[in-house]
N, C-alpha and C. Protein backbone atom coordinates (compact mmCIF):
# COMPACT_ATOMS: atom_id res chain seq x y z
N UNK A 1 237.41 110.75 97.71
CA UNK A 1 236.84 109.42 97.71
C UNK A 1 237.90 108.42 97.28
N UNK A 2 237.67 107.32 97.41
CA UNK A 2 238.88 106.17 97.23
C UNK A 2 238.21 105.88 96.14
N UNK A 3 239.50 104.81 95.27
CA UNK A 3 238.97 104.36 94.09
C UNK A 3 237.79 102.43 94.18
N UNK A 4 237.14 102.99 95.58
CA UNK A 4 236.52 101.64 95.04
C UNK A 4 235.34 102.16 95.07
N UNK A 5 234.18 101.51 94.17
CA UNK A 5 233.47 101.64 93.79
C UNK A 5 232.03 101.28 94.53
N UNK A 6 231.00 102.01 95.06
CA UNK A 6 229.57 101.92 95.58
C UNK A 6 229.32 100.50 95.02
N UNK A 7 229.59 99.26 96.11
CA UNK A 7 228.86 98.16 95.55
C UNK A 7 227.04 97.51 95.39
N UNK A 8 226.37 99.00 95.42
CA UNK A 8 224.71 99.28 95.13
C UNK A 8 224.56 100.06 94.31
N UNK A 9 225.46 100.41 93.45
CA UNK A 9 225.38 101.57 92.29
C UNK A 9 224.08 101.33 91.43
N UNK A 10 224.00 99.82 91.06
CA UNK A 10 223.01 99.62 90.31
C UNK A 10 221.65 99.22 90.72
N UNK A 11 221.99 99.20 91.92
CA UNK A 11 220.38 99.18 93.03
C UNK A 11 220.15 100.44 93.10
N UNK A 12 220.76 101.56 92.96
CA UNK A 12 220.35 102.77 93.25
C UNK A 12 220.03 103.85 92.14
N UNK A 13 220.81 102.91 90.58
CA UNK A 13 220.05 103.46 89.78
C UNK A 13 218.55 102.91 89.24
N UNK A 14 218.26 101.68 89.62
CA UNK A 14 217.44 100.78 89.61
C UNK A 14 216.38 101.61 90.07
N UNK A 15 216.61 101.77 91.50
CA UNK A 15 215.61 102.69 92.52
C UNK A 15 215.04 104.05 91.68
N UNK A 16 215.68 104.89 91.80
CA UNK A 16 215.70 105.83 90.99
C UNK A 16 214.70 105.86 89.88
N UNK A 17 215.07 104.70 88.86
CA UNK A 17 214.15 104.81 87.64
C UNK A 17 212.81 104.40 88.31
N UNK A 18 212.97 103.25 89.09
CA UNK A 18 211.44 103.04 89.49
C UNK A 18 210.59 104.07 89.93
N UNK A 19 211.40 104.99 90.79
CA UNK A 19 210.85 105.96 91.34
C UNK A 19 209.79 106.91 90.29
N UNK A 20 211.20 107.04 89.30
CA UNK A 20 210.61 107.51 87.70
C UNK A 20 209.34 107.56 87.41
N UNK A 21 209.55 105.87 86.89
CA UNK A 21 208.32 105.40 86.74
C UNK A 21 207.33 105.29 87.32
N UNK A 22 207.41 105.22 88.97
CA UNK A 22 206.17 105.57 89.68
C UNK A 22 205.53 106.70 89.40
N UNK A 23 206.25 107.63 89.41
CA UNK A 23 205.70 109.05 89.55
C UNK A 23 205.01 109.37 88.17
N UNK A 24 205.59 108.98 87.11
CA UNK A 24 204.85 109.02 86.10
C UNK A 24 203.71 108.22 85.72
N UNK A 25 203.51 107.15 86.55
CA UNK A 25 202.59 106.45 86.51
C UNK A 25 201.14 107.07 87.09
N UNK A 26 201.76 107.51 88.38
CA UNK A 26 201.08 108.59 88.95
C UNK A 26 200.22 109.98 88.22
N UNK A 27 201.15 110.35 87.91
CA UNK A 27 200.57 111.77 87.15
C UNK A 27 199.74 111.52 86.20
N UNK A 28 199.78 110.06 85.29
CA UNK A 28 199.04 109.54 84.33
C UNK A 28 197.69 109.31 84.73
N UNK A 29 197.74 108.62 85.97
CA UNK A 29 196.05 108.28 86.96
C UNK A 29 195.98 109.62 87.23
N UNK A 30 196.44 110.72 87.75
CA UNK A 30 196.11 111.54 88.22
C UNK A 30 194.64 112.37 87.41
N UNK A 31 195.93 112.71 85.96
CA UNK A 31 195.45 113.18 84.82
C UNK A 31 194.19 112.70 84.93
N UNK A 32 193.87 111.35 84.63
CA UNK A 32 193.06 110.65 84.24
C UNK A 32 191.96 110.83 84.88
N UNK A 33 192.54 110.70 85.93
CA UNK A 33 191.13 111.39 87.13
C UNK A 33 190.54 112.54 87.16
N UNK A 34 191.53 113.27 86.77
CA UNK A 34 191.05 114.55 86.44
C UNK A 34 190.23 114.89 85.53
N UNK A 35 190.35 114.41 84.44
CA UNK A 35 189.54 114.14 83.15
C UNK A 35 188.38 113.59 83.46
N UNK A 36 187.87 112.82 84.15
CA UNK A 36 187.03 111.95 84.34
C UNK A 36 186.12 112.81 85.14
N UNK A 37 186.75 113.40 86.16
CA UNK A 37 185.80 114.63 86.69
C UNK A 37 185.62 115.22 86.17
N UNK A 38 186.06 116.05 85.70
CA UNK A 38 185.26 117.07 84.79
C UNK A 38 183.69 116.85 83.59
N UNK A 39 184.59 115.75 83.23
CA UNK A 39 183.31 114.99 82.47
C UNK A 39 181.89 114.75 82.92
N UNK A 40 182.37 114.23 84.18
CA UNK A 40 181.34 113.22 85.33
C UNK A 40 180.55 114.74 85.54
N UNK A 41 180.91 116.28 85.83
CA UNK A 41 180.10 117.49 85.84
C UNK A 41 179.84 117.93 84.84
N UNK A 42 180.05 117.69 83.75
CA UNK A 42 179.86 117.99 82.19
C UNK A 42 178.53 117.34 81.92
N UNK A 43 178.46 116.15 82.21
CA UNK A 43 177.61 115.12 82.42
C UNK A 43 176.06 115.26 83.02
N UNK A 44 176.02 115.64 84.28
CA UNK A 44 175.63 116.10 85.34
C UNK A 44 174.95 117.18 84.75
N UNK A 45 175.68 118.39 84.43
CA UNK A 45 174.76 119.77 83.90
C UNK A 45 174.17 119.52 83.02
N UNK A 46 174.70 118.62 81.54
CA UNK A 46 173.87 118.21 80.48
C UNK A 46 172.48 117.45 81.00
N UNK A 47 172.67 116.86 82.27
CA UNK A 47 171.47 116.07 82.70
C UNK A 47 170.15 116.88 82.80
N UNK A 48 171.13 117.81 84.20
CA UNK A 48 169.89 118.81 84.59
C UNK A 48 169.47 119.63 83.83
N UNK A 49 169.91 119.61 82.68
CA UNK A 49 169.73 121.20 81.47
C UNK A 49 168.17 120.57 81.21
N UNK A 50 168.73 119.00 80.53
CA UNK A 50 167.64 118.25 80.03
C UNK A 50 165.93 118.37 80.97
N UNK A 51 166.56 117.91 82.30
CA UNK A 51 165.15 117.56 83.08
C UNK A 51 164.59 119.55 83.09
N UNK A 52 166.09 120.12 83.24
CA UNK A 52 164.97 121.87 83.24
C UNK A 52 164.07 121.77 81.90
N UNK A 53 164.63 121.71 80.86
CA UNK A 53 164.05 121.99 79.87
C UNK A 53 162.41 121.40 79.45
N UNK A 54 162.89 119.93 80.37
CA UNK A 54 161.17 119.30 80.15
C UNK A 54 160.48 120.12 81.19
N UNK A 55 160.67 120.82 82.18
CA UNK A 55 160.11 120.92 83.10
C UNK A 55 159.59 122.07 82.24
N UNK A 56 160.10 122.69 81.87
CA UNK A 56 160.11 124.54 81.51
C UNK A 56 158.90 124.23 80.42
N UNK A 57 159.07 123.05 79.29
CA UNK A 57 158.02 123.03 78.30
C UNK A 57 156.76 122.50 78.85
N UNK A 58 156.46 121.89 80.41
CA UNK A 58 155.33 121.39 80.57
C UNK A 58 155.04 122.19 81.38
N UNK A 59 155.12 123.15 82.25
CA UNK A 59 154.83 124.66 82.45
C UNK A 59 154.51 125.17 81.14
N UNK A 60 154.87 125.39 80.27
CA UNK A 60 154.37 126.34 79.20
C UNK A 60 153.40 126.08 78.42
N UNK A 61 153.71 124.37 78.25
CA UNK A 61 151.94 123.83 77.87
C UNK A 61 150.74 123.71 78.90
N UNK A 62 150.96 123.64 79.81
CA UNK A 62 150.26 123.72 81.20
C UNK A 62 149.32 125.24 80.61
N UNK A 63 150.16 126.14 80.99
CA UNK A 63 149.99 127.68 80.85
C UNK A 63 149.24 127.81 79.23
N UNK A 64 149.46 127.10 78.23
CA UNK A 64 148.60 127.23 76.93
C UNK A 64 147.52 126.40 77.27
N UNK A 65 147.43 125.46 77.74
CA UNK A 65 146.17 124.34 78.01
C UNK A 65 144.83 125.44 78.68
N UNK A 66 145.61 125.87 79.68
CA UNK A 66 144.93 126.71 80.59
C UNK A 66 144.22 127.83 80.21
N UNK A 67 145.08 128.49 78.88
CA UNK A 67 144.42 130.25 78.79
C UNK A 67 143.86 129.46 77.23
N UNK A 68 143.68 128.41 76.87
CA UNK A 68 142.77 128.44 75.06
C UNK A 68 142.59 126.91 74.85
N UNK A 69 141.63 127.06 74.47
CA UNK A 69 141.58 125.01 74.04
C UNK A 69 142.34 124.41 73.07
N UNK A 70 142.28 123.36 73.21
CA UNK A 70 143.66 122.85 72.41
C UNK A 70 143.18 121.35 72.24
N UNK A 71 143.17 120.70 71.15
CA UNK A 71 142.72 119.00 70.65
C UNK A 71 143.13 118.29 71.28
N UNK A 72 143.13 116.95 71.35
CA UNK A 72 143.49 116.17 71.82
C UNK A 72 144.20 115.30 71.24
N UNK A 73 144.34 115.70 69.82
CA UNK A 73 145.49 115.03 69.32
C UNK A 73 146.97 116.35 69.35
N UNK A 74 147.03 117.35 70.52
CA UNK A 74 147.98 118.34 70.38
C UNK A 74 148.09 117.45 71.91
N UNK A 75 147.39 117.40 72.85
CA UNK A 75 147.48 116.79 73.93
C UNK A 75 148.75 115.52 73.86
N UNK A 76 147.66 114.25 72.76
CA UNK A 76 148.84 113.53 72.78
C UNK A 76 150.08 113.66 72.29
N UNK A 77 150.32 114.27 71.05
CA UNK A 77 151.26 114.92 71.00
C UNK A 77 152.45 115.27 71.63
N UNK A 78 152.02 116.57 72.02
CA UNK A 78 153.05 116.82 73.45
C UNK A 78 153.35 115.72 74.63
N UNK A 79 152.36 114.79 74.82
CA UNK A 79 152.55 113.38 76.15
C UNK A 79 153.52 113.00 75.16
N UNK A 80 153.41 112.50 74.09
CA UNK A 80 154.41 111.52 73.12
C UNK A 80 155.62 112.68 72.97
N UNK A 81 156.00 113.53 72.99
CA UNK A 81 157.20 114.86 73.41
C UNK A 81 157.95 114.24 74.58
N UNK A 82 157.17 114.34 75.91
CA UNK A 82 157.67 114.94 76.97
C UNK A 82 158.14 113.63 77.19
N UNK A 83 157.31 111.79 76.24
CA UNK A 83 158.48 110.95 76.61
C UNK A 83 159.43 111.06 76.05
N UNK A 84 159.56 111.60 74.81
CA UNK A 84 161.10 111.88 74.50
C UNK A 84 161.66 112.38 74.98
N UNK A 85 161.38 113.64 76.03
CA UNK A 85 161.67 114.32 76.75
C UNK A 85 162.54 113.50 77.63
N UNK A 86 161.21 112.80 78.36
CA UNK A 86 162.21 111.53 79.69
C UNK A 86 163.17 110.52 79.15
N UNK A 87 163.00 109.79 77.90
CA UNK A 87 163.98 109.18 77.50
C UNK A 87 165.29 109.84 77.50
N UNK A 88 165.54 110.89 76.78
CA UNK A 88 166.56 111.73 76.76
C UNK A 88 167.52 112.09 78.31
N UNK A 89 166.67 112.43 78.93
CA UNK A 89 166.66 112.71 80.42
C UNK A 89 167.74 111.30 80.72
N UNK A 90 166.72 110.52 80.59
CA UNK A 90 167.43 108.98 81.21
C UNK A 90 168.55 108.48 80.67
N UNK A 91 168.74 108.91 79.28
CA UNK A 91 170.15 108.38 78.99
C UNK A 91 171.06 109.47 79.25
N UNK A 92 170.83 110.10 79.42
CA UNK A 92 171.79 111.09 79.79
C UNK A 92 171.99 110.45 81.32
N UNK A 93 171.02 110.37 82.39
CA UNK A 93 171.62 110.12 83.56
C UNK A 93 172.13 108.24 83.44
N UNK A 94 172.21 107.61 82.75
CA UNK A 94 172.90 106.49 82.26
C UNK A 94 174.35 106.79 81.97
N UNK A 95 174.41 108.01 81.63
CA UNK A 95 175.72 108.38 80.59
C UNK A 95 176.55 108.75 82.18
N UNK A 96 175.85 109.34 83.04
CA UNK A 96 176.70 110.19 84.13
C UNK A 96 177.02 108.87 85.10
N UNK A 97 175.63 108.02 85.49
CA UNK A 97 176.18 106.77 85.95
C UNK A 97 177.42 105.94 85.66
N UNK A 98 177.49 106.05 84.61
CA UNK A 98 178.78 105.16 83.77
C UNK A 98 179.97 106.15 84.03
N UNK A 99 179.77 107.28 83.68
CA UNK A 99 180.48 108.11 83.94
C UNK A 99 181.73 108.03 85.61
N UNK A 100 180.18 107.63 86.09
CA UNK A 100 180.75 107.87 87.66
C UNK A 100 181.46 106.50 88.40
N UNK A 101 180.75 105.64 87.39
CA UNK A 101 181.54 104.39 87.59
C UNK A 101 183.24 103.90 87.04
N UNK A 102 183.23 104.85 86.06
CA UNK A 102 184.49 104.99 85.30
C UNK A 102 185.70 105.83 86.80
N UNK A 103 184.95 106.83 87.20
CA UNK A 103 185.39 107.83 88.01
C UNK A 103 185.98 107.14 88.78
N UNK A 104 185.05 105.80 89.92
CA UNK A 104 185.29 105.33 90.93
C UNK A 104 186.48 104.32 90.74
N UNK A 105 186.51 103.67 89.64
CA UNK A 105 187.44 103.08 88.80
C UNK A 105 189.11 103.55 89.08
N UNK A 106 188.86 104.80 88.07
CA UNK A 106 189.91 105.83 87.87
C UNK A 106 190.58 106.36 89.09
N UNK A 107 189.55 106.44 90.40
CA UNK A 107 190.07 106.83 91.62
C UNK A 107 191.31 105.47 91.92
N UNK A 108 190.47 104.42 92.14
CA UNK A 108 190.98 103.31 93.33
C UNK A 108 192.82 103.16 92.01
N UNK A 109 192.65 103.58 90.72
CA UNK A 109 193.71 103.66 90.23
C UNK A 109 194.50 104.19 90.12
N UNK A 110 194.43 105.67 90.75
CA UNK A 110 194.88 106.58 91.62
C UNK A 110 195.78 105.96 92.69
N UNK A 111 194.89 106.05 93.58
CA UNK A 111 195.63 105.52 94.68
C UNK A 111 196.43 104.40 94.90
N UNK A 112 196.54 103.56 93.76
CA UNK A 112 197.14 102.27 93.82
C UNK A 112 198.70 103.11 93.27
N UNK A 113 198.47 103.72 92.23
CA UNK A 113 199.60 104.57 91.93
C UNK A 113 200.15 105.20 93.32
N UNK A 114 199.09 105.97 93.66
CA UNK A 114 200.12 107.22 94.93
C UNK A 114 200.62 106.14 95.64
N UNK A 115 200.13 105.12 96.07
CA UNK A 115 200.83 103.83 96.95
C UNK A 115 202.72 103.44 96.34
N UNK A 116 202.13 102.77 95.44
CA UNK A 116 203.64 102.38 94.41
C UNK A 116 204.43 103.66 94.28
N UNK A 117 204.18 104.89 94.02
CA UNK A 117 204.65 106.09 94.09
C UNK A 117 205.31 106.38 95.53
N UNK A 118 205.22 105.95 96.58
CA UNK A 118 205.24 106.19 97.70
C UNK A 118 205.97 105.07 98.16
N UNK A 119 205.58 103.80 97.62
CA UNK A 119 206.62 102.76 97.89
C UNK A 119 208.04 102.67 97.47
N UNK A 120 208.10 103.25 96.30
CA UNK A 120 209.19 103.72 94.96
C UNK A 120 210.01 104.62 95.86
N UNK A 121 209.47 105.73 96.43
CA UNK A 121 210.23 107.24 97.34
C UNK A 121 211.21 106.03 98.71
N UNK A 122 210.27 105.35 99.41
CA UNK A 122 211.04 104.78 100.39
C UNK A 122 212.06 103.83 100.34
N UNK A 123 211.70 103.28 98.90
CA UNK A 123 213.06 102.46 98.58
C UNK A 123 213.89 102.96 98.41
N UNK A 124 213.81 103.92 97.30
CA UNK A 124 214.53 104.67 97.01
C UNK A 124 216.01 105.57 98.15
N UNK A 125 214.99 106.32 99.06
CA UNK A 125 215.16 106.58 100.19
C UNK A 125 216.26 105.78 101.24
N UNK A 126 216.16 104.58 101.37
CA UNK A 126 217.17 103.23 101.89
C UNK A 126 218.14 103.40 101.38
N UNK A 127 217.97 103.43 99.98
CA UNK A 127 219.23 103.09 98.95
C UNK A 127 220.15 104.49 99.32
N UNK A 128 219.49 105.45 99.29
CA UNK A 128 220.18 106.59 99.05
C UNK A 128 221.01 106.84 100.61
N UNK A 129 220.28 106.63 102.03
CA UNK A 129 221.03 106.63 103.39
C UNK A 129 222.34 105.16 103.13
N UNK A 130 221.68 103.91 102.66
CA UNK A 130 223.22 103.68 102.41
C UNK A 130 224.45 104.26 101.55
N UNK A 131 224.03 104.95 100.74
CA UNK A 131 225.19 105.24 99.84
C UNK A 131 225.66 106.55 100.80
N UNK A 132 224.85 107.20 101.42
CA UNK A 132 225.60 108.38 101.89
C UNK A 132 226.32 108.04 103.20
N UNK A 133 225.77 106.90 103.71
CA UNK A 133 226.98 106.36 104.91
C UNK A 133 228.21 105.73 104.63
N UNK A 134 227.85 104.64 103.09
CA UNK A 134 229.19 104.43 102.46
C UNK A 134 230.11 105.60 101.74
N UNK A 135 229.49 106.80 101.70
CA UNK A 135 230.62 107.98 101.32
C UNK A 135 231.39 108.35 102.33
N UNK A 136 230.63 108.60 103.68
CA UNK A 136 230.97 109.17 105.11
C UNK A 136 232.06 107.77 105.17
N UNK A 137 231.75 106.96 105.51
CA UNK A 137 233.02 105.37 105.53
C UNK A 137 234.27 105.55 104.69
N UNK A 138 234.00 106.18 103.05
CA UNK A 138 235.23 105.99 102.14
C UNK A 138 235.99 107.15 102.32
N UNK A 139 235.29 108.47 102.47
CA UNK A 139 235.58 109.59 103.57
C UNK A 139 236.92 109.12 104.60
N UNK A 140 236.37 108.54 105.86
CA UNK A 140 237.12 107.87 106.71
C UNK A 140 238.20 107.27 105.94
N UNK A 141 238.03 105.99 105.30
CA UNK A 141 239.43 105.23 104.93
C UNK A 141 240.65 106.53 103.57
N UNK A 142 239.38 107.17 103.34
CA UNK A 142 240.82 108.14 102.64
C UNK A 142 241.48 108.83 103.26
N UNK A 143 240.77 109.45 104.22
CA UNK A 143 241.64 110.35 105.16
C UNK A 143 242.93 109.47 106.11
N UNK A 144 242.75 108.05 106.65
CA UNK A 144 243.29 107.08 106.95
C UNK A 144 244.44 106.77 106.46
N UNK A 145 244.36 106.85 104.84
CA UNK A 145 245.30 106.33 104.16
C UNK A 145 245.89 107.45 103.41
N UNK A 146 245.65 109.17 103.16
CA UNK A 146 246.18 110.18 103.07
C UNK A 146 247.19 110.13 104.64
N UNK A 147 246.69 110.08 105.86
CA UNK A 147 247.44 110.07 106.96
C UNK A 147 248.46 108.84 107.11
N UNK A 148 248.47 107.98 106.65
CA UNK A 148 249.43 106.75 106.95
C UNK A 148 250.76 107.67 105.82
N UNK A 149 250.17 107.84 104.57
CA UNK A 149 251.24 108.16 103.36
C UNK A 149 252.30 109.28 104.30
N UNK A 150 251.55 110.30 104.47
CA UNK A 150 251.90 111.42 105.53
C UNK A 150 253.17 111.35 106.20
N UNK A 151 252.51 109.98 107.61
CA UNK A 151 253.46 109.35 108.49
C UNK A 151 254.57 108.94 107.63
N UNK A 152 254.33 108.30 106.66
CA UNK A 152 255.52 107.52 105.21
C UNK A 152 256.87 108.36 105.31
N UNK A 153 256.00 109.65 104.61
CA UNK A 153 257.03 110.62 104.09
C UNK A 153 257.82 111.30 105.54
N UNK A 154 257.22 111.64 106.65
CA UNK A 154 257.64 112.18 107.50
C UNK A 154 258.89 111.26 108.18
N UNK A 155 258.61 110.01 108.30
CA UNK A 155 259.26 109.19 108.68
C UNK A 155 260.76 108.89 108.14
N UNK A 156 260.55 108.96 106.82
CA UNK A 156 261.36 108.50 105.40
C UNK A 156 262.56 110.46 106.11
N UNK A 157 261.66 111.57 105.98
CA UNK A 157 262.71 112.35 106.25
C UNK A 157 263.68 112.11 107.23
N UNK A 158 262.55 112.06 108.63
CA UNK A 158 263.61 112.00 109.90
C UNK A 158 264.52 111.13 109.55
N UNK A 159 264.46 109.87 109.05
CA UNK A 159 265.72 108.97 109.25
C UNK A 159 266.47 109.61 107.75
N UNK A 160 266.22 110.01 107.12
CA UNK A 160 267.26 110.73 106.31
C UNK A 160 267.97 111.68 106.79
N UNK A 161 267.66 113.06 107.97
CA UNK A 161 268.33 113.60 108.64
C UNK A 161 269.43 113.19 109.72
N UNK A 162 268.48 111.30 109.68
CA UNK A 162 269.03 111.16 111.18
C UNK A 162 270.61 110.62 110.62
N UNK A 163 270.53 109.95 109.12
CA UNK A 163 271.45 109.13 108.60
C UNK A 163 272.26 109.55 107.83
């Protein structure tokens, strides 16, 4: 290589870090997304555990109502239960809603990353085909100017033989 110097050196370390930083920006939403799913089904099963469980206890009072008598203050009772029952139910599917809204969130922040991540690679990318055509170029002028020196010395002999 000749001694002059890549005049994009610092566009290309520039590039580079951005790239960096894209990608890590990336993996950060990624993560994040990832997390968020899991939750958002964490969520979800805690829901349905809930609605089984009311279901399972009003079958079973159903099934006691049915085989023995039972007051009517055990009646209300259990009605005043099974809304705790549904309350419970409902904030839980509040919790997965939010959940899922966080999710949808977390996605579109995703992809804004894989974008910039992807924008980062192609700059990058530019930078890097010029520098490797300006090597192939400094390539050329060294070999140019290794061959002129060459001619120098060869020249410098003959007329020393000749003289």
């Amino acid at each position: 290589m000749s001694d002059e110097e890549y005049e994009l050196q610092v566009l290309l370390k520039l590039r580079k870090q951005e790239r960096d930083e894209a990608e890590a920006r990336y993996a950060s939403a990624l993560e994040a997304h990832q997390k968020i799913e899991r939750k958002v089904q964490e969520l979800e099963l805690a829901h349905h555990r809930l609605a089984r469980q009311r279901v399972e206890k009003c079958r079973a009072f159903d099934k006691r109502v049915a085989s023995q008598p039972i007051s009517m203050a055990e009646i209300h009772g259990f009605d005043r239960h099974v809304v705790g029952l549904r309350d419970a139910e409902e904030k839980a599917w509040q919790k997965v809603e939010q959940a899922k809204r966080e999710q949808q969130r977390l996605r579109r922040q995703m992809e804004t990353a894989h974008q910039q991540m992807l924008q980062a690679l192609r700059q990058l990318k530019a930078v890097e085909k010029h520098y490797e055509k300006w090597q192939r170029e400094q390539a050329v002028v060294q070999k140019r100017r290794q061959s002129a020196k060459m001619d120098d010395v060869a020249a410098r002999l003959w007329r020393g033989q000749q003289g």
